[in-house]
C-alpha atoms as a PDB file:
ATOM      1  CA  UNK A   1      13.694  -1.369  11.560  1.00  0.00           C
ATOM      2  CA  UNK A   2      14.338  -0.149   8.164  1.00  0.00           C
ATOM      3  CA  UNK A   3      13.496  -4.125   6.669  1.00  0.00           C
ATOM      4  CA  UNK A   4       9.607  -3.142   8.287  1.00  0.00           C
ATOM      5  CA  UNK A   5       9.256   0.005   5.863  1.00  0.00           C
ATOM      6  CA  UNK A   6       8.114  -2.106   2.881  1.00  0.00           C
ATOM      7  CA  UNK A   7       6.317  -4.396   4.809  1.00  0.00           C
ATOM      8  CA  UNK A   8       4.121  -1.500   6.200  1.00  0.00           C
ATOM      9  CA  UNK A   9       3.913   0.015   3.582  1.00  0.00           C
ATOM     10  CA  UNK A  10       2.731  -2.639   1.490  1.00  0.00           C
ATOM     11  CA  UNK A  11      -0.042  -3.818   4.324  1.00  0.00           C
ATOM     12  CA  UNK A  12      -1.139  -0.047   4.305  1.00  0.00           C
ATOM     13  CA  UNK A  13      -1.780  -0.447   0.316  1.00  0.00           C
ATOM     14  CA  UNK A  14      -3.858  -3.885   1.466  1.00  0.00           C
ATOM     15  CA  UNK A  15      -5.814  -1.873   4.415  1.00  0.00           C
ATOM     16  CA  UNK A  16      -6.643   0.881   1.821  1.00  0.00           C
ATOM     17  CA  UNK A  17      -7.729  -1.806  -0.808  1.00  0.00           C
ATOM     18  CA  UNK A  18     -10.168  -3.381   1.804  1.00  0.00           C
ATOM     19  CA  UNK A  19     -11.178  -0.548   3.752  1.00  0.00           C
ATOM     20  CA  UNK A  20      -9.995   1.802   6.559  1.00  0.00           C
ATOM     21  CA  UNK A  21     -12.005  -0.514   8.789  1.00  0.00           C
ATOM     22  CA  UNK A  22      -9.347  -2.908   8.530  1.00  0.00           C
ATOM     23  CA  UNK A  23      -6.850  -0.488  10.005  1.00  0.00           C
ATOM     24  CA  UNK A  24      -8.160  -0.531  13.178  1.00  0.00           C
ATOM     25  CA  UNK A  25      -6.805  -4.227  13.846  1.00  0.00           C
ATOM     26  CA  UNK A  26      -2.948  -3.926  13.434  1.00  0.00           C
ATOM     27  CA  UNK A  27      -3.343  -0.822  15.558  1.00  0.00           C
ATOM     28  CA  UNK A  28      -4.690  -2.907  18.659  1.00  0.00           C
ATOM     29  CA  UNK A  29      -1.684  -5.338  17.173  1.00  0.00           C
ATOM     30  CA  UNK A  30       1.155  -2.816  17.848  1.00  0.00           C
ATOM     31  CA  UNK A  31       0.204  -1.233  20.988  1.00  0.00           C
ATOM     32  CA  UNK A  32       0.103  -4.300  22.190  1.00  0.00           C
ATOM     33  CA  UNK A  33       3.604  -5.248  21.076  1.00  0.00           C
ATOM     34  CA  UNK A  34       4.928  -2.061  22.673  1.00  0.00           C
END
């Protein structure tokens, strides 16, 4: 779980470069995974 931490975090700086819009996608992506 700990390998994920820079991977989210470096999506979040991606999602905050294109817009929160874009965060509502991996949302949907991990409830769904859950």
């Amino acid at each position: 779980m700990e390998a994920l931490i820079p991977v989210i975090n470096k999506l979040q700086d991606v999602f905050n470069t294109i817009g929160a819009d874009a965060i509502q996608l991996p949302q949907i992506v991990v409830l769904g995974t859950q």
